[in-house]
C-alpha atoms as a PDB file:
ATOM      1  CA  UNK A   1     101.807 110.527 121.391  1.00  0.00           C
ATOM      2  CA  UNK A   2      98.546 109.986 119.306  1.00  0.00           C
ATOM      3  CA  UNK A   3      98.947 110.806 115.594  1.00  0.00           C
ATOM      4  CA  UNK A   4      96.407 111.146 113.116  1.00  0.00           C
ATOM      5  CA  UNK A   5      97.688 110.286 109.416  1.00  0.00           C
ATOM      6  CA  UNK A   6      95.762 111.901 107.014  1.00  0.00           C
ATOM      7  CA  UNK A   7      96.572 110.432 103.280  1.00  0.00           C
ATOM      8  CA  UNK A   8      94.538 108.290 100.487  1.00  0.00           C
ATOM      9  CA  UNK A   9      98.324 106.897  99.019  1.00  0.00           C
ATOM     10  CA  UNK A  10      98.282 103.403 100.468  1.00  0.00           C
ATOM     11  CA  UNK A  11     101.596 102.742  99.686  1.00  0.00           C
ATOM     12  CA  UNK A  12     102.766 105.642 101.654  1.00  0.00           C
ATOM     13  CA  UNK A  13     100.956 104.860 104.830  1.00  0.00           C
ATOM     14  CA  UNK A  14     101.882 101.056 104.796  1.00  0.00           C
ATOM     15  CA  UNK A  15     105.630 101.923 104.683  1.00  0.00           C
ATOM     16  CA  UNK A  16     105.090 105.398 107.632  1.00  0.00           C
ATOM     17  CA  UNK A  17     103.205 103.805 109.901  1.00  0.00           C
ATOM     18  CA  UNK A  18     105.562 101.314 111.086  1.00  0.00           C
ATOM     19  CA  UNK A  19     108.429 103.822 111.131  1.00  0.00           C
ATOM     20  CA  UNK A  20     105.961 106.519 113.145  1.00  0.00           C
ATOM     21  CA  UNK A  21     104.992 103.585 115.257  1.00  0.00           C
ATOM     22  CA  UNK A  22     108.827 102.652 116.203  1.00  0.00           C
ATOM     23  CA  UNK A  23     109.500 106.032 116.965  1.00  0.00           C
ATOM     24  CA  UNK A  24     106.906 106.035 119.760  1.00  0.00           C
ATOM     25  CA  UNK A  25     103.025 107.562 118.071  1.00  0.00           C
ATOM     26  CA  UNK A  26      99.993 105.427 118.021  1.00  0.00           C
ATOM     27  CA  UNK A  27      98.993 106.503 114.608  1.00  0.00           C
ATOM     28  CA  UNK A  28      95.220 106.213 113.163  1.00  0.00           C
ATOM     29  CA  UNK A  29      94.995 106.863 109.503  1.00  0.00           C
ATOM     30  CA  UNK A  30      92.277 108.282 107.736  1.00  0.00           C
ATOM     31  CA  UNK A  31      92.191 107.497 103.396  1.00  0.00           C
ATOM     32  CA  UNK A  32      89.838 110.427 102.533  1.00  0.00           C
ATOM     33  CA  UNK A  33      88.998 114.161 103.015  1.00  0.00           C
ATOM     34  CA  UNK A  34      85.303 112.953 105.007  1.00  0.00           C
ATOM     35  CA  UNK A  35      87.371 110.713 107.068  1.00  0.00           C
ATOM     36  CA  UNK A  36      89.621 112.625 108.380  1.00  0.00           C
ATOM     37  CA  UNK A  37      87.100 115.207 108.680  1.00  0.00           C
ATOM     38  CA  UNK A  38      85.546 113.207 111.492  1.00  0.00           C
ATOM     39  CA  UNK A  39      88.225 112.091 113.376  1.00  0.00           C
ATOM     40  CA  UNK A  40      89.202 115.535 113.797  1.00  0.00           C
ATOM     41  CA  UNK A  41      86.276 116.755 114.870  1.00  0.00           C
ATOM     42  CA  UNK A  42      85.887 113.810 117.157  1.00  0.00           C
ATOM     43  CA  UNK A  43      88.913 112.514 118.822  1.00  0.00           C
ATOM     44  CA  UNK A  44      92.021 114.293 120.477  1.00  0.00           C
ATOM     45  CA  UNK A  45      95.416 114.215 118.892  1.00  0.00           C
ATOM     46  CA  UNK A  46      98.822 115.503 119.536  1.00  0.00           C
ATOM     47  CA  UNK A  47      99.651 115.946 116.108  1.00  0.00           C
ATOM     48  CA  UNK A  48      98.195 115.516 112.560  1.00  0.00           C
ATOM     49  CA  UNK A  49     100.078 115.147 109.524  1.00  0.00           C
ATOM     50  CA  UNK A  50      97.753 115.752 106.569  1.00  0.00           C
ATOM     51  CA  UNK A  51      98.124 115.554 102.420  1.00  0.00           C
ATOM     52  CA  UNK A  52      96.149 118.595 100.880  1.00  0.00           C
ATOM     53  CA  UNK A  53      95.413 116.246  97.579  1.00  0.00           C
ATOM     54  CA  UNK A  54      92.425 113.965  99.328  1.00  0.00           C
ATOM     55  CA  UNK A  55      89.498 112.474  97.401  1.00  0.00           C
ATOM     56  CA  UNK A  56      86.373 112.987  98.757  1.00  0.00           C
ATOM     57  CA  UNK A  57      87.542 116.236 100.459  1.00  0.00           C
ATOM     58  CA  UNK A  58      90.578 118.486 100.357  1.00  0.00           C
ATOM     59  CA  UNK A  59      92.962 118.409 102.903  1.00  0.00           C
ATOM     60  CA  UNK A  60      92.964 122.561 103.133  1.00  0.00           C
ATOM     61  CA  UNK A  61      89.204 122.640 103.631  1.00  0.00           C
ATOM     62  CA  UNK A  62      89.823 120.237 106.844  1.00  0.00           C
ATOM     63  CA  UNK A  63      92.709 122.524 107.776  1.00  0.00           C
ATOM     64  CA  UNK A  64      90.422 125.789 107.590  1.00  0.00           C
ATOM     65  CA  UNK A  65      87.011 123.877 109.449  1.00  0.00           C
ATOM     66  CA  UNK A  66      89.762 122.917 112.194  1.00  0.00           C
ATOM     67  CA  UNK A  67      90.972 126.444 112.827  1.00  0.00           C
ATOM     68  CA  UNK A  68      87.748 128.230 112.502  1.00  0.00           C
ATOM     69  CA  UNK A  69      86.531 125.478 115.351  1.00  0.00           C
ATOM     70  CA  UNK A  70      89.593 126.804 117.329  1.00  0.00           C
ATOM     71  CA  UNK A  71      91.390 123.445 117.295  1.00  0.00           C
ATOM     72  CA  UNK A  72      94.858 124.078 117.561  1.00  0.00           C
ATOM     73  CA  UNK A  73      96.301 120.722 117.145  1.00  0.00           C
ATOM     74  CA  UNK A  74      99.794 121.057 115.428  1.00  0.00           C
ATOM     75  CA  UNK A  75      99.336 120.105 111.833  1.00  0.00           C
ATOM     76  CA  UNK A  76     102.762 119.040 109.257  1.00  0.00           C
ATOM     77  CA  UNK A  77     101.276 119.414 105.503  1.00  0.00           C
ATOM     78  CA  UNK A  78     102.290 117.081 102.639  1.00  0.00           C
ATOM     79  CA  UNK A  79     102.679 118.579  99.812  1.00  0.00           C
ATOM     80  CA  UNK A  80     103.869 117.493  96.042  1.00  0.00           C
ATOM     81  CA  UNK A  81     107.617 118.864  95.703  1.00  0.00           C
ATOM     82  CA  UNK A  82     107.207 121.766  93.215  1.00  0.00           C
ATOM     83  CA  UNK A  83     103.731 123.147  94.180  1.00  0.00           C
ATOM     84  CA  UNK A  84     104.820 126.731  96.042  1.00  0.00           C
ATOM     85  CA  UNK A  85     101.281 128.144  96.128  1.00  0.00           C
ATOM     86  CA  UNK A  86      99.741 124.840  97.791  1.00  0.00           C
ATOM     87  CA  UNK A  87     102.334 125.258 100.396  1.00  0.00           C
ATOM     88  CA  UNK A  88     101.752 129.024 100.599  1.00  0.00           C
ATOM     89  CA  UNK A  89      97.835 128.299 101.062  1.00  0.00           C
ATOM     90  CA  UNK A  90      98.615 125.315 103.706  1.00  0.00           C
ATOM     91  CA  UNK A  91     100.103 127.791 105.877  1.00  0.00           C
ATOM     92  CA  UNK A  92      97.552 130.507 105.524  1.00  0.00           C
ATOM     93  CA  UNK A  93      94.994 128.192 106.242  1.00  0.00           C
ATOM     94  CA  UNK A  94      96.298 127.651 109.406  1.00  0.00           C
ATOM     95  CA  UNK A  95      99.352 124.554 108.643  1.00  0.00           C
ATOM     96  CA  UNK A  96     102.137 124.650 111.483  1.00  0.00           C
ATOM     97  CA  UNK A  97     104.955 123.043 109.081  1.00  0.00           C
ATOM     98  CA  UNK A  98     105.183 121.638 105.786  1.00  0.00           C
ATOM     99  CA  UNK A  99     107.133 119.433 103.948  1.00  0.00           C
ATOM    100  CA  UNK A 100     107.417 118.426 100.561  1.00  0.00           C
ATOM    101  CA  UNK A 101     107.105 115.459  98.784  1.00  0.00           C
ATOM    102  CA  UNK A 102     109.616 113.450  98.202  1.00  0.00           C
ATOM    103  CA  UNK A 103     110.452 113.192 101.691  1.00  0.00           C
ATOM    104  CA  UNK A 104     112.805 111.559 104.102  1.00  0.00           C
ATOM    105  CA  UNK A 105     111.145 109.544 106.492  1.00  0.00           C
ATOM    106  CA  UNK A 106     113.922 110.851 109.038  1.00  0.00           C
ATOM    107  CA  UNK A 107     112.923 114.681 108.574  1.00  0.00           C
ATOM    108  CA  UNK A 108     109.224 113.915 109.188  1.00  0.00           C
ATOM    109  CA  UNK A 109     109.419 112.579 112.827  1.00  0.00           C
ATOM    110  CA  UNK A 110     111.980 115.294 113.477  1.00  0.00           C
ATOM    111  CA  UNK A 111     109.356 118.090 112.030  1.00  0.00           C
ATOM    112  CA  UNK A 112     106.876 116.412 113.948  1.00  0.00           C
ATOM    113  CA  UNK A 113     108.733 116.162 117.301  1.00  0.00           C
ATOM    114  CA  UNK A 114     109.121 119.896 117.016  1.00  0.00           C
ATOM    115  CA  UNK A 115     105.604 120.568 116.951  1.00  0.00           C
ATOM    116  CA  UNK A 116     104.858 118.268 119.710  1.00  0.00           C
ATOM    117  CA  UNK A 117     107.524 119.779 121.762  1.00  0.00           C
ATOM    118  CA  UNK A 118     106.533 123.447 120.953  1.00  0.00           C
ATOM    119  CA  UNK A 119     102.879 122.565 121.862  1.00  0.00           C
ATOM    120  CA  UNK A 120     103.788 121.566 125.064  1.00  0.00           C
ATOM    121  CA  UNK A 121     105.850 124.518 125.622  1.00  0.00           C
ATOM    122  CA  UNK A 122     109.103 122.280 125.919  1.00  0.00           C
ATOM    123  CA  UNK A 123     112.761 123.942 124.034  1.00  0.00           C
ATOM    124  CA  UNK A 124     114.550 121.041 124.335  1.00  0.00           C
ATOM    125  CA  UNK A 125     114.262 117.499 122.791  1.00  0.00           C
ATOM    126  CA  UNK A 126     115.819 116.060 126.187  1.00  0.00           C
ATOM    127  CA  UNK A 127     113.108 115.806 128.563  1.00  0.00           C
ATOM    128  CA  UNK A 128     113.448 116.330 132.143  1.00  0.00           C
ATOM    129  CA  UNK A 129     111.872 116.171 135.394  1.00  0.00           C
ATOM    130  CA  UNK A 130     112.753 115.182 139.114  1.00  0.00           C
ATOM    131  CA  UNK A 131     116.639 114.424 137.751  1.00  0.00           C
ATOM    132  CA  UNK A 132     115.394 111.717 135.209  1.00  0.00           C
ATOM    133  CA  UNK A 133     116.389 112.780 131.701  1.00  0.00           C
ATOM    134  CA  UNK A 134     114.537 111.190 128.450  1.00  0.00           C
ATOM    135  CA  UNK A 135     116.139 110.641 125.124  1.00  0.00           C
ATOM    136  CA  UNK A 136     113.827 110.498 122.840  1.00  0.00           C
ATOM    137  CA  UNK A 137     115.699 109.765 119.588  1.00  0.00           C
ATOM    138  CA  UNK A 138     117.476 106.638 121.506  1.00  0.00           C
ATOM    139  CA  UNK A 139     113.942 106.199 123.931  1.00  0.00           C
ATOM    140  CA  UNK A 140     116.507 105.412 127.014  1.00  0.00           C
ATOM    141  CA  UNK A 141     116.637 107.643 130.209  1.00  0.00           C
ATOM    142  CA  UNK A 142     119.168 108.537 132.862  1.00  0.00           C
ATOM    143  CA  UNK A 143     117.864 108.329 136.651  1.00  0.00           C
ATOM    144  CA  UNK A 144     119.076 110.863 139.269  1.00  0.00           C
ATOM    145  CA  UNK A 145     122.122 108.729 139.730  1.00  0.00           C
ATOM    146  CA  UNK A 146     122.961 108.888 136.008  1.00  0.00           C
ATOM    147  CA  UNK A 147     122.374 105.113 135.284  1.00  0.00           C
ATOM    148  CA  UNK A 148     120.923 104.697 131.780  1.00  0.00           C
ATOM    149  CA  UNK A 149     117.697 102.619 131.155  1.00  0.00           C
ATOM    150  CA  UNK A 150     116.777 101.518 127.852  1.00  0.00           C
ATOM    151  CA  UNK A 151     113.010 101.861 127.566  1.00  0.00           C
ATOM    152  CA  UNK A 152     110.420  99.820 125.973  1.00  0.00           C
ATOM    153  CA  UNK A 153     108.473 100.978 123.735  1.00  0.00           C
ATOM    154  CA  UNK A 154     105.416 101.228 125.888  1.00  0.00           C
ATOM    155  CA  UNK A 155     107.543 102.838 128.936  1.00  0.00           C
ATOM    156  CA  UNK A 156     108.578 105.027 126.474  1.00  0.00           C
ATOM    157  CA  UNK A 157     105.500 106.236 125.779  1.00  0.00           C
ATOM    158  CA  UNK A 158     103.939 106.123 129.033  1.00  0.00           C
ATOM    159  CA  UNK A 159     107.078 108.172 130.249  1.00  0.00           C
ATOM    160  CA  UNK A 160     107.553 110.803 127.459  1.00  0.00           C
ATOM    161  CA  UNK A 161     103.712 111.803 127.767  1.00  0.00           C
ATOM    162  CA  UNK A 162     103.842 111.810 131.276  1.00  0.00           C
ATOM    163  CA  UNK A 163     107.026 113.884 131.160  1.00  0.00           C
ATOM    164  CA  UNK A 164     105.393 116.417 128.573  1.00  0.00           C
ATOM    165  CA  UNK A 165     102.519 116.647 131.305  1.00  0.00           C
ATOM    166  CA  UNK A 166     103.852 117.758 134.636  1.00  0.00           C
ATOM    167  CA  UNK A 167     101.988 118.391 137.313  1.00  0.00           C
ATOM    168  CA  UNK A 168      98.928 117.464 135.397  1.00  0.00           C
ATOM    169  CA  UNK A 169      96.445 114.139 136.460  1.00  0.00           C
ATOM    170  CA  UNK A 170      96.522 111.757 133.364  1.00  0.00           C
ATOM    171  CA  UNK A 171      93.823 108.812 133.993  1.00  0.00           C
ATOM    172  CA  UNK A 172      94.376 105.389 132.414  1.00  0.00           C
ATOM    173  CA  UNK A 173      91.958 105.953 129.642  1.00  0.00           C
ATOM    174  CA  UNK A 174      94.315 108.737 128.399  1.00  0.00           C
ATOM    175  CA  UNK A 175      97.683 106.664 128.446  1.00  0.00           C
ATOM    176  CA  UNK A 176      96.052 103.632 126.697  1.00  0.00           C
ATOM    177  CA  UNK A 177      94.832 106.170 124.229  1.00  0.00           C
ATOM    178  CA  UNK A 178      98.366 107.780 123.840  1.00  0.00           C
ATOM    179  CA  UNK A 179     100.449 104.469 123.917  1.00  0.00           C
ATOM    180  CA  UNK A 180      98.039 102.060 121.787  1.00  0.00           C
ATOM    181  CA  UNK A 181      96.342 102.327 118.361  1.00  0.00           C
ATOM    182  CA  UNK A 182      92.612 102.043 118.260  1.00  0.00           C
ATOM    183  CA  UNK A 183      92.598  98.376 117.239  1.00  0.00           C
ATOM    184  CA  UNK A 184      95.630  97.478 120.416  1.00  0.00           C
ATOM    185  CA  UNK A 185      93.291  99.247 122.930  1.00  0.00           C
ATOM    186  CA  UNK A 186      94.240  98.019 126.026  1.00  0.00           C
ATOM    187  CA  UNK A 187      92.141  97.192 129.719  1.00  0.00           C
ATOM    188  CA  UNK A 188      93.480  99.864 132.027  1.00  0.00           C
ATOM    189  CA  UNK A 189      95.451  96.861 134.013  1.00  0.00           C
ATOM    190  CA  UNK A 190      98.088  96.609 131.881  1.00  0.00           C
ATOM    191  CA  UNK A 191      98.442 100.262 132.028  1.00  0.00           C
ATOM    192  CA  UNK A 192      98.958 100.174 136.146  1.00  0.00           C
ATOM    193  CA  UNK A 193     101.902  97.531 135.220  1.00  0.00           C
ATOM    194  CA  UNK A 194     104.176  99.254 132.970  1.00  0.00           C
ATOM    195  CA  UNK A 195     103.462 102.113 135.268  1.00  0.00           C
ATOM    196  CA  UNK A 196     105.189 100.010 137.972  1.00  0.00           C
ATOM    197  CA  UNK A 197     107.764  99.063 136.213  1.00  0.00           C
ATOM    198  CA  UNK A 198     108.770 102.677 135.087  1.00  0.00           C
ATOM    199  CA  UNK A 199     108.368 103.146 139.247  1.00  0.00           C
ATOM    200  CA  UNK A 200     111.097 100.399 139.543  1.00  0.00           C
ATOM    201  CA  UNK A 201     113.560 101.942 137.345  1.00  0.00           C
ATOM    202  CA  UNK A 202     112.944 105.645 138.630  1.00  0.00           C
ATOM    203  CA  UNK A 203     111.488 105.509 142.425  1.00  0.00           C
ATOM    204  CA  UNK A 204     108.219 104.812 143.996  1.00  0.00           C
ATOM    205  CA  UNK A 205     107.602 108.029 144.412  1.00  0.00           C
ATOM    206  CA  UNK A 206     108.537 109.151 140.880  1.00  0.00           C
ATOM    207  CA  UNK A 207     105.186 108.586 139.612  1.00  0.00           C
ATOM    208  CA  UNK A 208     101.796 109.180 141.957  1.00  0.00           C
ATOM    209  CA  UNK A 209      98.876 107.388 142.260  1.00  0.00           C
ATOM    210  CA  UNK A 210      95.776 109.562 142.726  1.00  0.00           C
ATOM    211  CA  UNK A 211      92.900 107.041 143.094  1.00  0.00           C
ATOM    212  CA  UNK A 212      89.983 107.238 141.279  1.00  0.00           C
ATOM    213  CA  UNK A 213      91.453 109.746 139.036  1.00  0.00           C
ATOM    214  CA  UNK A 214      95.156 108.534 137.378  1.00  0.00           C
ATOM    215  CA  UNK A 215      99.053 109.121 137.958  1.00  0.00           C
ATOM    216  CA  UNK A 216     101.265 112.406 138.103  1.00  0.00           C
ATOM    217  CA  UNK A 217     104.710 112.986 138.325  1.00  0.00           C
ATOM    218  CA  UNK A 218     105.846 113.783 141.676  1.00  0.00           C
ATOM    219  CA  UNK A 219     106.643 117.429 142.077  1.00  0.00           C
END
């Protein structure tokens, strides 16, 4: 999952991003209000957390330009603990979730996981398909003769965004760009070889090649 962290606190995003990272997003950060501005307007994400109190720009300006462009990307405000009407405006402007600050590291990746899951129309936070069943708060999964594979973190990814896409072609440009950050950009290669090995643990046929154009889940 790609995640765009919006927030100018630098102590805050050096001690999130390597929990949000370990629970399976490739997070780009933006400091400031113009920043962010322009990632949002150019560049796809599956979720955005976003602090209304940004220099430069306020975070409920980029929250209004994004929904009057009709992008619909879920969005979790930060905002400070006691402010009611900043939370109040957040969602009027358009904010799927909020959550104030102080915050538990723990509630923010389950907020967020929500909003992923709700975008992709999914109930659960077990993910199935073709009898293998994903865990995502342990990243293992159990094949369709119940044996239980602990994931890495990259077959993680690669499966859970896979597994939130059935029936839909995903090229290689789009995995790299949903398992690695910007700056860990991998050649598609190494894509095709965690895809294998996710083929080992769950069938040849679990996961399609359609050449020229990506992989699929089998139907």
């Amino acid at each position: 999952m790609r995640l765009l962290l919006v927030e100018d606190d630098l102590v805050q995003v050096n001690s999130l991003k390597p929990v949000l990272s370990k629970a399976g997003y490739a997070v780009e950060v933006a400091m400031d209000g113009l920043d962010g501005a322009f990632r949002i307007r150019e560049e796809e994400f599956d979720a955005i957390v976003l602090d209304l109190g940004l220099p430069k720009r306020s975070g409920l300006d980029l929250l209004q330009d994004m929904r009057e462009a009709k992008n619909d990307t879920p969005v979790l405000v930060l905002t400070a603990r006691d402010t009611w009407q900043e939370r109040v405006d957040g969602l009027k402007a358009g904010a799927d979730d909020y959550l104030g600050k102080p915050y538990h590291v723990e509630e923010l990746i389950a907020r967020l996981e929500a909003l992923i899951r709700r975008k992709y129309g999914q109930s659960s936070p077990e993910l199935q398909h073709a009898g293998v069943r994903l865990n995502q708060d342990s990243q293992s999964a159990l094949d369709s003769s119940e044996n239980q594979h602990d994931l890495t973190g990259v077959e993680f990814k690669l499966l859970r965004y896979l597994m939130l896409n059935p029936g839909k072609v995903i090229s290689k440009t789009q995995l790299s760009e949903h398992v690695y950050e910007e700056e860990q950009l991998r050649d598609s290669n190494v894509i095709e070889v965690y895809i294998n090995r996710l083929r080992q643990r769950f069938g040849k046929e679990f996961i399609k090649t359609l050449r020229g154009q990506g992989y699929r889940l089998k139907d």
